[in-house]
PDB file of N, CA and C in Angstrom:
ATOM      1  N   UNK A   1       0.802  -1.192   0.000  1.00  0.00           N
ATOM      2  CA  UNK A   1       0.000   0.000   0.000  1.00  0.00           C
ATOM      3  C   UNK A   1       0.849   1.262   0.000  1.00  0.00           C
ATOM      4  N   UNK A   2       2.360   1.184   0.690  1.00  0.00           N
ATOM      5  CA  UNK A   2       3.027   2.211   0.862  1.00  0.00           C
ATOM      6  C   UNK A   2       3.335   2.948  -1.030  1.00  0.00           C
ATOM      7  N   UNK A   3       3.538   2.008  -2.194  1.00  0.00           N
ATOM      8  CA  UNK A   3       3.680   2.325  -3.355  1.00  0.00           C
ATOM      9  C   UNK A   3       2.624   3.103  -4.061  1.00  0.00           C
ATOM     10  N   UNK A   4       1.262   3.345  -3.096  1.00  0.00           N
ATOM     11  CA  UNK A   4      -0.104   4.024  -4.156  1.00  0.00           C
ATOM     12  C   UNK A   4      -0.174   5.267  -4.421  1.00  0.00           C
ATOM     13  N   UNK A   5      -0.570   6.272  -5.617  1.00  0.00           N
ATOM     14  CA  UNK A   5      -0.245   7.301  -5.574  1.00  0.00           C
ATOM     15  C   UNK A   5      -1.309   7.727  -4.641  1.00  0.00           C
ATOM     16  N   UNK A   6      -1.259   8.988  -4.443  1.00  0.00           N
ATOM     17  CA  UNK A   6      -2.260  10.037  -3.443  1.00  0.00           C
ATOM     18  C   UNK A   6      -3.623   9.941  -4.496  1.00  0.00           C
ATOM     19  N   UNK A   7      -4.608  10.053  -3.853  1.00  0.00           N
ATOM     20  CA  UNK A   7      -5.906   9.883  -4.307  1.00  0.00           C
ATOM     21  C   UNK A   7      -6.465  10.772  -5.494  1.00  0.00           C
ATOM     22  N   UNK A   8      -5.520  11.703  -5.483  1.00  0.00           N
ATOM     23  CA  UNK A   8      -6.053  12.701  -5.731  1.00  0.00           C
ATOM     24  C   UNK A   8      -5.657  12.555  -7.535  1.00  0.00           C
ATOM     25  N   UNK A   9      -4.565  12.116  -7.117  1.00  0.00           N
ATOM     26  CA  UNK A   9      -3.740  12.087  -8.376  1.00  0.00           C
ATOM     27  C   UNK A   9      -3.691  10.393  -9.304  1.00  0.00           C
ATOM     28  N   UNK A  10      -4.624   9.669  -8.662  1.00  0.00           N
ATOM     29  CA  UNK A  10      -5.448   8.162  -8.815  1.00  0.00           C
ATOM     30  C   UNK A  10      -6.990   8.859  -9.431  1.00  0.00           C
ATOM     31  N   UNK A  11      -7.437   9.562  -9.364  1.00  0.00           N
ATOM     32  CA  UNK A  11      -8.855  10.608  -9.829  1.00  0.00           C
ATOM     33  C   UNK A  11      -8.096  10.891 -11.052  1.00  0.00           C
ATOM     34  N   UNK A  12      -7.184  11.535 -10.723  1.00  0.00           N
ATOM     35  CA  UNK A  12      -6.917  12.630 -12.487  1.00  0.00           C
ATOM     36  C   UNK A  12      -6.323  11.505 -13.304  1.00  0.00           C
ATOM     37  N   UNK A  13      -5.428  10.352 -12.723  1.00  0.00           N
ATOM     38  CA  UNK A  13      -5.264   9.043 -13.998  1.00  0.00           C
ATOM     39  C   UNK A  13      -6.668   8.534 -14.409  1.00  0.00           C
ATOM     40  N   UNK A  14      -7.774   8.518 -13.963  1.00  0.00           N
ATOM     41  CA  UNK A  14      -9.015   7.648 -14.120  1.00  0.00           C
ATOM     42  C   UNK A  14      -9.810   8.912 -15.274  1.00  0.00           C
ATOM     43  N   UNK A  15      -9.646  10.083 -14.721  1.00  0.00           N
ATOM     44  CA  UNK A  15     -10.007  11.181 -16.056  1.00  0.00           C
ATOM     45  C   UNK A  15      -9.291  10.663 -17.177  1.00  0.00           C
ATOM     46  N   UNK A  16      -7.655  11.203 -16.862  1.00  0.00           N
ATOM     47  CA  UNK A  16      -7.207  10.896 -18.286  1.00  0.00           C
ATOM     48  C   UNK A  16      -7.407   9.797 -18.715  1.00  0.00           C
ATOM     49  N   UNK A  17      -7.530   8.872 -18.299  1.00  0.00           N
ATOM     50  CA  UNK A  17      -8.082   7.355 -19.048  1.00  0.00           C
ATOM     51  C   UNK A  17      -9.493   7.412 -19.572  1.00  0.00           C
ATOM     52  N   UNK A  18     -10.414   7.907 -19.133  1.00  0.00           N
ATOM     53  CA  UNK A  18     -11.271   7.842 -19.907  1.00  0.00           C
ATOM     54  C   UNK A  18     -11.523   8.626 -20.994  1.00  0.00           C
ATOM     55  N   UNK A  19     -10.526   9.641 -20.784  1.00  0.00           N
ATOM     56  CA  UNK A  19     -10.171  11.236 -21.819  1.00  0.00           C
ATOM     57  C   UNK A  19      -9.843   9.978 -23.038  1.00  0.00           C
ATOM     58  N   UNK A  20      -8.932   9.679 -22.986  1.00  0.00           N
ATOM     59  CA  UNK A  20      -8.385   8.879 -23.844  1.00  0.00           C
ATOM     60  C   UNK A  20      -9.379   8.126 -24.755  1.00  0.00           C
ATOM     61  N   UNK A  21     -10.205   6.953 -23.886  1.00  0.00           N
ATOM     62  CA  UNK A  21     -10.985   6.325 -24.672  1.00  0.00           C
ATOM     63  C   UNK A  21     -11.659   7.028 -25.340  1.00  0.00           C
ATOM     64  N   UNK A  22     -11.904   8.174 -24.642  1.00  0.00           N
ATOM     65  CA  UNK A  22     -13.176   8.849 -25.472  1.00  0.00           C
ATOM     66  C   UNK A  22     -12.688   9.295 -26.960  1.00  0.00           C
ATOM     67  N   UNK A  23     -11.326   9.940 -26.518  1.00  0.00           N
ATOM     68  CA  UNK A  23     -11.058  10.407 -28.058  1.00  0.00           C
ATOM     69  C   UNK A  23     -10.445   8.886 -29.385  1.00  0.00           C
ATOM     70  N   UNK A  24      -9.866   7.819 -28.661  1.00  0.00           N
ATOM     71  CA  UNK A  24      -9.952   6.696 -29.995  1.00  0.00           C
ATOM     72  C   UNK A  24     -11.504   5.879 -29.981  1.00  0.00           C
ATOM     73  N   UNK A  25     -12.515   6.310 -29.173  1.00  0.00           N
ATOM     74  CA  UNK A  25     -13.573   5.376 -29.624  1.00  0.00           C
ATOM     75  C   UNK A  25     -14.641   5.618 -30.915  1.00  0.00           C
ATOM     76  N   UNK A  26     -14.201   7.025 -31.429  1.00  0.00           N
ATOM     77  CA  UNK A  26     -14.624   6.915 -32.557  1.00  0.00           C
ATOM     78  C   UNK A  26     -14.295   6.434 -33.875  1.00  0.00           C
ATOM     79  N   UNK A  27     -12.830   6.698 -33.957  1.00  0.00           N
ATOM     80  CA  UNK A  27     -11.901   5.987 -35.094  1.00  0.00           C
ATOM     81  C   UNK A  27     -12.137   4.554 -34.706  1.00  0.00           C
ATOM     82  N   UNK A  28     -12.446   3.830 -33.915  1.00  0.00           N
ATOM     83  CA  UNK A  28     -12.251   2.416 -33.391  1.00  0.00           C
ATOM     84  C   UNK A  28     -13.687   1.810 -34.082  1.00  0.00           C
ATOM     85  N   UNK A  29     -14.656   2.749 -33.577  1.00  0.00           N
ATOM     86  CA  UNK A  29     -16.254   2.234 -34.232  1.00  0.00           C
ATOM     87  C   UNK A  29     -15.971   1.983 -36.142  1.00  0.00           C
ATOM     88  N   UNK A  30     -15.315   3.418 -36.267  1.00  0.00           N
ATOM     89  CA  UNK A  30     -15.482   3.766 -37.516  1.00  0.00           C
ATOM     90  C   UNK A  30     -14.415   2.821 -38.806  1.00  0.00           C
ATOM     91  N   UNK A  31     -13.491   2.468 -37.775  1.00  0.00           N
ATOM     92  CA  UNK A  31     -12.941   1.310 -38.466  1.00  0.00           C
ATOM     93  C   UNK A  31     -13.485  -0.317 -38.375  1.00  0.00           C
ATOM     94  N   UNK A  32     -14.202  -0.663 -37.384  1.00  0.00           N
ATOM     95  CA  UNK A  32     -14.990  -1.908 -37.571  1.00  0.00           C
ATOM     96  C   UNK A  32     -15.871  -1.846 -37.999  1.00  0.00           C
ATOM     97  N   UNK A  33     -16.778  -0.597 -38.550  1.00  0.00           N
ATOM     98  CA  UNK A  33     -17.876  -0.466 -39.370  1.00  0.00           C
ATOM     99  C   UNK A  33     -17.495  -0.467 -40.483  1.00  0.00           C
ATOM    100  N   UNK A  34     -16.786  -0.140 -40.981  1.00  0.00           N
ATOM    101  CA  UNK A  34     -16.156  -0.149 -42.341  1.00  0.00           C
ATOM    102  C   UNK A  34     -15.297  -1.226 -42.588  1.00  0.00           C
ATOM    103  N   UNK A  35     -14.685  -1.845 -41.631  1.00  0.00           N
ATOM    104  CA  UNK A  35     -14.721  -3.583 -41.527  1.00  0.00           C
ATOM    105  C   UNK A  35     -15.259  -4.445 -42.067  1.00  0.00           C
ATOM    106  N   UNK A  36     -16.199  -4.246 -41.107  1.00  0.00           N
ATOM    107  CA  UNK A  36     -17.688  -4.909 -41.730  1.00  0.00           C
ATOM    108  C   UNK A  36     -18.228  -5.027 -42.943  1.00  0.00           C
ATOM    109  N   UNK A  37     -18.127  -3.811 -43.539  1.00  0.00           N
ATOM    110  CA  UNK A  37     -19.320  -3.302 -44.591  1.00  0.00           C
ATOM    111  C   UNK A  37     -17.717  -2.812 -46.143  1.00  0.00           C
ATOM    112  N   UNK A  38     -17.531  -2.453 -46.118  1.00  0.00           N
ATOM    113  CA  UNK A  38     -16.245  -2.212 -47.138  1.00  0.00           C
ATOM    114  C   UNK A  38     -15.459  -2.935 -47.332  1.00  0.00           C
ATOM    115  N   UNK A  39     -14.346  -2.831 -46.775  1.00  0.00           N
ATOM    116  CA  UNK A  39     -13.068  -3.651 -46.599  1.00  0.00           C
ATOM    117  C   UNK A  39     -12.222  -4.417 -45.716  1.00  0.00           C
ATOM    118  N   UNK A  40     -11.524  -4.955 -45.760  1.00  0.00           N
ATOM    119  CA  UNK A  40     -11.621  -5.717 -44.604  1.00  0.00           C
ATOM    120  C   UNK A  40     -10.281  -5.137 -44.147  1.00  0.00           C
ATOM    121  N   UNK A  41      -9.566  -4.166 -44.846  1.00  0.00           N
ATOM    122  CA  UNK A  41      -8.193  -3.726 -44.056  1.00  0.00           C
ATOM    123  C   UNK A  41      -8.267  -2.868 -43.550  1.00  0.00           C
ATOM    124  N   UNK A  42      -9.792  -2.414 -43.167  1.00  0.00           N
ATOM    125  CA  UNK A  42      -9.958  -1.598 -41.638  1.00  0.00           C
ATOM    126  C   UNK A  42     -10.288  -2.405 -40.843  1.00  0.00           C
ATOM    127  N   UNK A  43     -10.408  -3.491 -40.421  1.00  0.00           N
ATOM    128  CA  UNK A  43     -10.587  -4.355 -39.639  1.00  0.00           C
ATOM    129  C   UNK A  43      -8.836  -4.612 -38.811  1.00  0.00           C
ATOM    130  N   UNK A  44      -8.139  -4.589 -39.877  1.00  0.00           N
ATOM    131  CA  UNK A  44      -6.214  -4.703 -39.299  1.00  0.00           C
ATOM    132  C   UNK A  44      -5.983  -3.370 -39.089  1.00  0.00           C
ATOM    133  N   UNK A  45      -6.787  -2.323 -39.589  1.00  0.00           N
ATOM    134  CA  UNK A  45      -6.306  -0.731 -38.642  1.00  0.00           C
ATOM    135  C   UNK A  45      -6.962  -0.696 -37.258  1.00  0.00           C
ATOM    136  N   UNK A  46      -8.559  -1.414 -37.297  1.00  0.00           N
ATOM    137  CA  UNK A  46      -8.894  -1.909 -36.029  1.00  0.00           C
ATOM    138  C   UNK A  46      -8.050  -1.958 -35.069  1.00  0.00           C
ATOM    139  N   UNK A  47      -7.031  -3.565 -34.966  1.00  0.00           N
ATOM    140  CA  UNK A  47      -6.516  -4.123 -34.367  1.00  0.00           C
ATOM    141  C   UNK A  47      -5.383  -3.423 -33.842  1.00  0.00           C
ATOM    142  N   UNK A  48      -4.980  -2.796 -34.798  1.00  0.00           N
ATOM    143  CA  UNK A  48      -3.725  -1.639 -34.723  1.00  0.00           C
ATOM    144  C   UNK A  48      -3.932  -0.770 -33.930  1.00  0.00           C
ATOM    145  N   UNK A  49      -4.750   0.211 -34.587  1.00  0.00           N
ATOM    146  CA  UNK A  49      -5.058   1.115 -33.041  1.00  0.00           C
ATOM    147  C   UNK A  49      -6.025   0.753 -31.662  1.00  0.00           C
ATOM    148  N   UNK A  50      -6.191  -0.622 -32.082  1.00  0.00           N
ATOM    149  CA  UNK A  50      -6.453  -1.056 -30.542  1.00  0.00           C
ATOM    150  C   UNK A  50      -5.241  -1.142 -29.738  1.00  0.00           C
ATOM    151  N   UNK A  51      -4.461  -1.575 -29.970  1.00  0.00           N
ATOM    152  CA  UNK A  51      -3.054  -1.706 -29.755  1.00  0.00           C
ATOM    153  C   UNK A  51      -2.372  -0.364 -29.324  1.00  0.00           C
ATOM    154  N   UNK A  52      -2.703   0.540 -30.029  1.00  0.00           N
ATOM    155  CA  UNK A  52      -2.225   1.962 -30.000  1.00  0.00           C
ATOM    156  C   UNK A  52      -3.046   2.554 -28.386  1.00  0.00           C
ATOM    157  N   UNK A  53      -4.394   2.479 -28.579  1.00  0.00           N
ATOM    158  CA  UNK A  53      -5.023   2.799 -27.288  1.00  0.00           C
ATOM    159  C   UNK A  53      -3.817   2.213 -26.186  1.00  0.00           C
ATOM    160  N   UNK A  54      -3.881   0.620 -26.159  1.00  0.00           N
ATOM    161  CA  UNK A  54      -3.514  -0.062 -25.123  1.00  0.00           C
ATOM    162  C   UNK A  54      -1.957   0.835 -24.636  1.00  0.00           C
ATOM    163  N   UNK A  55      -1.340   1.131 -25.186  1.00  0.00           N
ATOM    164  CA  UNK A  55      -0.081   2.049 -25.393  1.00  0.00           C
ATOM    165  C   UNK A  55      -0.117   3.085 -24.574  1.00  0.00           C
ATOM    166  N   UNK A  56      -1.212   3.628 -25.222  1.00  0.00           N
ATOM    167  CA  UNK A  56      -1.534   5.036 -24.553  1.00  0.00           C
ATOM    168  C   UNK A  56      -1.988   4.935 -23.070  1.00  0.00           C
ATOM    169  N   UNK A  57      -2.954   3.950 -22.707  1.00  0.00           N
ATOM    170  CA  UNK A  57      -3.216   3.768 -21.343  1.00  0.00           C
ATOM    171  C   UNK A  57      -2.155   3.413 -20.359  1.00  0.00           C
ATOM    172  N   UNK A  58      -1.124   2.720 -20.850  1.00  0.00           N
ATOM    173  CA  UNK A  58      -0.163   2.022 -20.135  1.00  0.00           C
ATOM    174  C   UNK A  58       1.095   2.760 -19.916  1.00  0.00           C
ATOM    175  N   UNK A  59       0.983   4.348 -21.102  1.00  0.00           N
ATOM    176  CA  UNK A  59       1.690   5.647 -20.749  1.00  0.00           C
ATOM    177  C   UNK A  59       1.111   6.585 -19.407  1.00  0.00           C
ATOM    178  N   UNK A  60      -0.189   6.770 -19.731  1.00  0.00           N
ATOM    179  CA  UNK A  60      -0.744   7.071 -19.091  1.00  0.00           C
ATOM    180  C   UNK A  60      -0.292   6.596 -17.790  1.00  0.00           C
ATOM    181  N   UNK A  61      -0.363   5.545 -17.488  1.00  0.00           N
ATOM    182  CA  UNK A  61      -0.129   4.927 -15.821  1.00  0.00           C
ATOM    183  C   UNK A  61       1.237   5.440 -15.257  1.00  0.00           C
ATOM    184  N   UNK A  62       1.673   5.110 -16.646  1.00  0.00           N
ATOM    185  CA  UNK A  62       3.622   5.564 -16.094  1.00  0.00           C
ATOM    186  C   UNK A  62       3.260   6.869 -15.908  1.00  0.00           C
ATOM    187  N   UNK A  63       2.772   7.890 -16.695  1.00  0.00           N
ATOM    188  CA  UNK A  63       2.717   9.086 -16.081  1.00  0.00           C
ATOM    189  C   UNK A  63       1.961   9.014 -14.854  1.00  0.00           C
ATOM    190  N   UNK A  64       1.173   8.454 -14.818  1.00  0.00           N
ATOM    191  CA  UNK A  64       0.328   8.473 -12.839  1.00  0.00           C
ATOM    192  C   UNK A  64       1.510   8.294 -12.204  1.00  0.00           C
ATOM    193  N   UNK A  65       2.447   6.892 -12.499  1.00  0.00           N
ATOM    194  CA  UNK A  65       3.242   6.942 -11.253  1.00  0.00           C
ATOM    195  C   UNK A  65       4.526   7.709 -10.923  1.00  0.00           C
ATOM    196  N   UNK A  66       4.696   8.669 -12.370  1.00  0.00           N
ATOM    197  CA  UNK A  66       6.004   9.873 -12.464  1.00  0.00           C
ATOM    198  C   UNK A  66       5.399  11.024 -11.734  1.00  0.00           C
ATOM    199  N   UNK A  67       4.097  11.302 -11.542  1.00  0.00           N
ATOM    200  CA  UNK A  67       3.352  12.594 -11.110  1.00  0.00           C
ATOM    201  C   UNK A  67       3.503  12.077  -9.434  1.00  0.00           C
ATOM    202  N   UNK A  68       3.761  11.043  -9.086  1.00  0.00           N
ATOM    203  CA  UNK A  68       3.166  10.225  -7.718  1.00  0.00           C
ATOM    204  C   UNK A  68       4.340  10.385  -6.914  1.00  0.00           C
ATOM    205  N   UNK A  69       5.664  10.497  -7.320  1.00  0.00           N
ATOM    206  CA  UNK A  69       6.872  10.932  -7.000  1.00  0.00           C
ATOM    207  C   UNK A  69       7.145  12.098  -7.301  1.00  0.00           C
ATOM    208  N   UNK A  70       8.048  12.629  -6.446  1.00  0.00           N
ATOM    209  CA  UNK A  70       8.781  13.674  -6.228  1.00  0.00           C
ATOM    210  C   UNK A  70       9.703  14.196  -7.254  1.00  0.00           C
ATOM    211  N   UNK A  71      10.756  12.648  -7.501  1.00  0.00           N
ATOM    212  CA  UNK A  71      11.898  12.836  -8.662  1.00  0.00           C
ATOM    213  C   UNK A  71      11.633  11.709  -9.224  1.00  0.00           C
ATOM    214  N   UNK A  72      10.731  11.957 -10.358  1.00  0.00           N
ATOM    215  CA  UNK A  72      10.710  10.516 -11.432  1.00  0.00           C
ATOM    216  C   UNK A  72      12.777  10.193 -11.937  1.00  0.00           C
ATOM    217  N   UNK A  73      12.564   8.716 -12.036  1.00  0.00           N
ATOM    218  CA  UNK A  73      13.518   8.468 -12.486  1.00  0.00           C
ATOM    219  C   UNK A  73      13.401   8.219 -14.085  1.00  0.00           C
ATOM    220  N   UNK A  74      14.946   8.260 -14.623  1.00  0.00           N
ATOM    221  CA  UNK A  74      14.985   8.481 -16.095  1.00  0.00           C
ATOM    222  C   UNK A  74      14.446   7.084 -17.050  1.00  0.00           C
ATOM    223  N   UNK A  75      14.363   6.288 -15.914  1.00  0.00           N
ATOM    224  CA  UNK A  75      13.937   4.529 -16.583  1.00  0.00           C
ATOM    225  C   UNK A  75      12.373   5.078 -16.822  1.00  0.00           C
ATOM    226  N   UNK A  76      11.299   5.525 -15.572  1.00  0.00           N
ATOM    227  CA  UNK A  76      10.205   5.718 -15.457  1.00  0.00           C
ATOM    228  C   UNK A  76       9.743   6.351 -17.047  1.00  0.00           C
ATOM    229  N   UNK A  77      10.666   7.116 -17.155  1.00  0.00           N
ATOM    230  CA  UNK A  77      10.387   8.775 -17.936  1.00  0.00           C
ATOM    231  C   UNK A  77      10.047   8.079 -19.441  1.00  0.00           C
ATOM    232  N   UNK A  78      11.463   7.281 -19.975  1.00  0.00           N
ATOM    233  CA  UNK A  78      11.885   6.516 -21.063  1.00  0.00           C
ATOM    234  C   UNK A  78      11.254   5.422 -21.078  1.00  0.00           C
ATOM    235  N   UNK A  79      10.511   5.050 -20.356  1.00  0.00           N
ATOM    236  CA  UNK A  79       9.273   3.996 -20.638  1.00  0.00           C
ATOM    237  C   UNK A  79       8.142   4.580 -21.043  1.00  0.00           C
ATOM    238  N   UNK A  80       7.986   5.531 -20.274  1.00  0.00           N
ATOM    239  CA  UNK A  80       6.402   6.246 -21.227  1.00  0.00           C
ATOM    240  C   UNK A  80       6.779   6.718 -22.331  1.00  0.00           C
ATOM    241  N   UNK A  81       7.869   7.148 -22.450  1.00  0.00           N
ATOM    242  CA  UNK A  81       7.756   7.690 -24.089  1.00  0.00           C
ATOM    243  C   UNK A  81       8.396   6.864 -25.235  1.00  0.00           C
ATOM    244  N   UNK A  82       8.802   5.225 -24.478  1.00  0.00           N
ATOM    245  CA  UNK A  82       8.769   3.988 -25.255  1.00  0.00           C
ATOM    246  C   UNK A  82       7.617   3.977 -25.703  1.00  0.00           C
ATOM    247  N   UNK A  83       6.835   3.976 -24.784  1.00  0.00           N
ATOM    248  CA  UNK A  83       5.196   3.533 -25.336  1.00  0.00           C
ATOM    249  C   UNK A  83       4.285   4.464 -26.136  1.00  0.00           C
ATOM    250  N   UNK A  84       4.843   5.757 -25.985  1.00  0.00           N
ATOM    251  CA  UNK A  84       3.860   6.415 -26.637  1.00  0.00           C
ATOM    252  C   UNK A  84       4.723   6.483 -27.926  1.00  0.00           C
ATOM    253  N   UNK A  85       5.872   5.923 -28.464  1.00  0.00           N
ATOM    254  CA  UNK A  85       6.461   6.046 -29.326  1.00  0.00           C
ATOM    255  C   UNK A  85       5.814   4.810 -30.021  1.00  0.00           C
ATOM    256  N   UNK A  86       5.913   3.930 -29.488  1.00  0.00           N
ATOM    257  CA  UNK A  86       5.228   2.481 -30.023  1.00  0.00           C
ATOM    258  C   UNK A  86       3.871   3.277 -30.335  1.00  0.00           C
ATOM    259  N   UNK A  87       2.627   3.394 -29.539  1.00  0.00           N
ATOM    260  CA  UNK A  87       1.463   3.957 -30.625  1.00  0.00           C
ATOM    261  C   UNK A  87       1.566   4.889 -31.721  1.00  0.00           C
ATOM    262  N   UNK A  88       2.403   5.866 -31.671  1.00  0.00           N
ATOM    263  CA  UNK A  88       2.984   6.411 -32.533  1.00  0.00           C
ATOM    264  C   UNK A  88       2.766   5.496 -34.138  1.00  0.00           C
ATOM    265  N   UNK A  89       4.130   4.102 -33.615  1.00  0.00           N
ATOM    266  CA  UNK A  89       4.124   3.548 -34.981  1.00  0.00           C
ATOM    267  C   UNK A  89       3.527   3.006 -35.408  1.00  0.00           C
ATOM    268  N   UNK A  90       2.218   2.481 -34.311  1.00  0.00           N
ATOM    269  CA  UNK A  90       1.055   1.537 -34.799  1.00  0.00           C
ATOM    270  C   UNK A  90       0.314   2.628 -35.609  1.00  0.00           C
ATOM    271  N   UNK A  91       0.229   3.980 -34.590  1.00  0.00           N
ATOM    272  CA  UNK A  91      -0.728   4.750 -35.726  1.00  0.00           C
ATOM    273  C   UNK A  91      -0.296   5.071 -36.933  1.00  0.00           C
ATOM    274  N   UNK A  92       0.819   5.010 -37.462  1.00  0.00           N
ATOM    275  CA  UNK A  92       1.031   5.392 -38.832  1.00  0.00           C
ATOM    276  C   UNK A  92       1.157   4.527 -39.431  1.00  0.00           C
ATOM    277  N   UNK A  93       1.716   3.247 -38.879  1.00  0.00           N
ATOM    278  CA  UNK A  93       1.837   2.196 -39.500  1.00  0.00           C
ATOM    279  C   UNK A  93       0.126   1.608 -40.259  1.00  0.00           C
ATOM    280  N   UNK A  94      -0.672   1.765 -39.384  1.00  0.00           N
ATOM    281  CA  UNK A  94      -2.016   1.711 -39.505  1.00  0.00           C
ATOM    282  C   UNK A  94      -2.448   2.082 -41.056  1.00  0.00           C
ATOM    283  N   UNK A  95      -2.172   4.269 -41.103  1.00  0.00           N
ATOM    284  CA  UNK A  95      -2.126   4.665 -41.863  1.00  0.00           C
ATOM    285  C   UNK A  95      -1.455   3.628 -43.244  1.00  0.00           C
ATOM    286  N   UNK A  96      -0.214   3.248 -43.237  1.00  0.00           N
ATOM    287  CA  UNK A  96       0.686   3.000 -44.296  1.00  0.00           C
ATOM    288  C   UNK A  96      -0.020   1.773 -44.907  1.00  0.00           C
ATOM    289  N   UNK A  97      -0.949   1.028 -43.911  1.00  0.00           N
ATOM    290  CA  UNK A  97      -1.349  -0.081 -44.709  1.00  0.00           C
ATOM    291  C   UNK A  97      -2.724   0.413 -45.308  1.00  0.00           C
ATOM    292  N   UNK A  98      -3.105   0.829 -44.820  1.00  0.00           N
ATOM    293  CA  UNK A  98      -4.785   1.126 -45.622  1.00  0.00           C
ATOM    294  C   UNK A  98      -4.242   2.093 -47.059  1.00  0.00           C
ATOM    295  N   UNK A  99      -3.481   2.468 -47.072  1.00  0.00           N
ATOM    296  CA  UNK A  99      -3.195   3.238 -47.895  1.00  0.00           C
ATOM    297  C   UNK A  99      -2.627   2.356 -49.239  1.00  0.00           C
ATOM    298  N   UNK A 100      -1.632   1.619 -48.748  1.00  0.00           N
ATOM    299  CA  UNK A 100      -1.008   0.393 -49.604  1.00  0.00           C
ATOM    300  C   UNK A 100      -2.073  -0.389 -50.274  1.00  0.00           C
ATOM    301  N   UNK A 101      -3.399  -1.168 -49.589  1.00  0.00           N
ATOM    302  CA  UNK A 101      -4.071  -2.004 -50.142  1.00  0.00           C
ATOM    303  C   UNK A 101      -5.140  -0.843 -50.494  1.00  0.00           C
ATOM    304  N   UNK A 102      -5.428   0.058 -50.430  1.00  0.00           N
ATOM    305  CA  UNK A 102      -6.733   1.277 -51.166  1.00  0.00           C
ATOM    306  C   UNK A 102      -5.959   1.724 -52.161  1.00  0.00           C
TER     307      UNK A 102
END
């Protein structure tokens, strides 16, 4: 229990997490609808930026637990922006394929 951040700052990760979903759950609909009904290589941009979300949430946390300390360390720091570098490449990568097979 001694490792949990302050409550306060466990509230504002649970905002930004849902901040988050909110802004990929439309590209997410809009690529399994068009999945569905068009083509099927929005169905693999689907998967992709599902992947990309998952990224982003799991930055997100690292930032909860860099805000939760005093002096984030440089491992902490360089892991979130591993990950947000990884959605990064899913999201373009995403891009590069719909583009290739359209």
């Amino acid at each position: 229990m001694g490792n949990q951040p302050p409550r306060g700052t466990y509230r504002w990760g649970l905002l930004f997490r849902w901040s988050w979903i909110a802004v990929f759950a439309p590209f997410l609909i809009g690529f399994l609808i068009a999945g569905a009904v068009a083509h099927r290589v929005f169905l693999v941009a689907f998967a992709l930026w599902t992947g990309a979300l998952a990224c982003v949430l799991r930055a997100e946390a690292l930032n909860a637990r860099a805000r939760a300390t005093a002096d984030p360390g440089a491992g902490l720091l360089g892991a979130r922006a591993g990950w947000l570098f990884v959605a990064l490449v899913l999201l373009f990568g995403s891009a590069a394929i719909v583009r290739a097979v359209l």
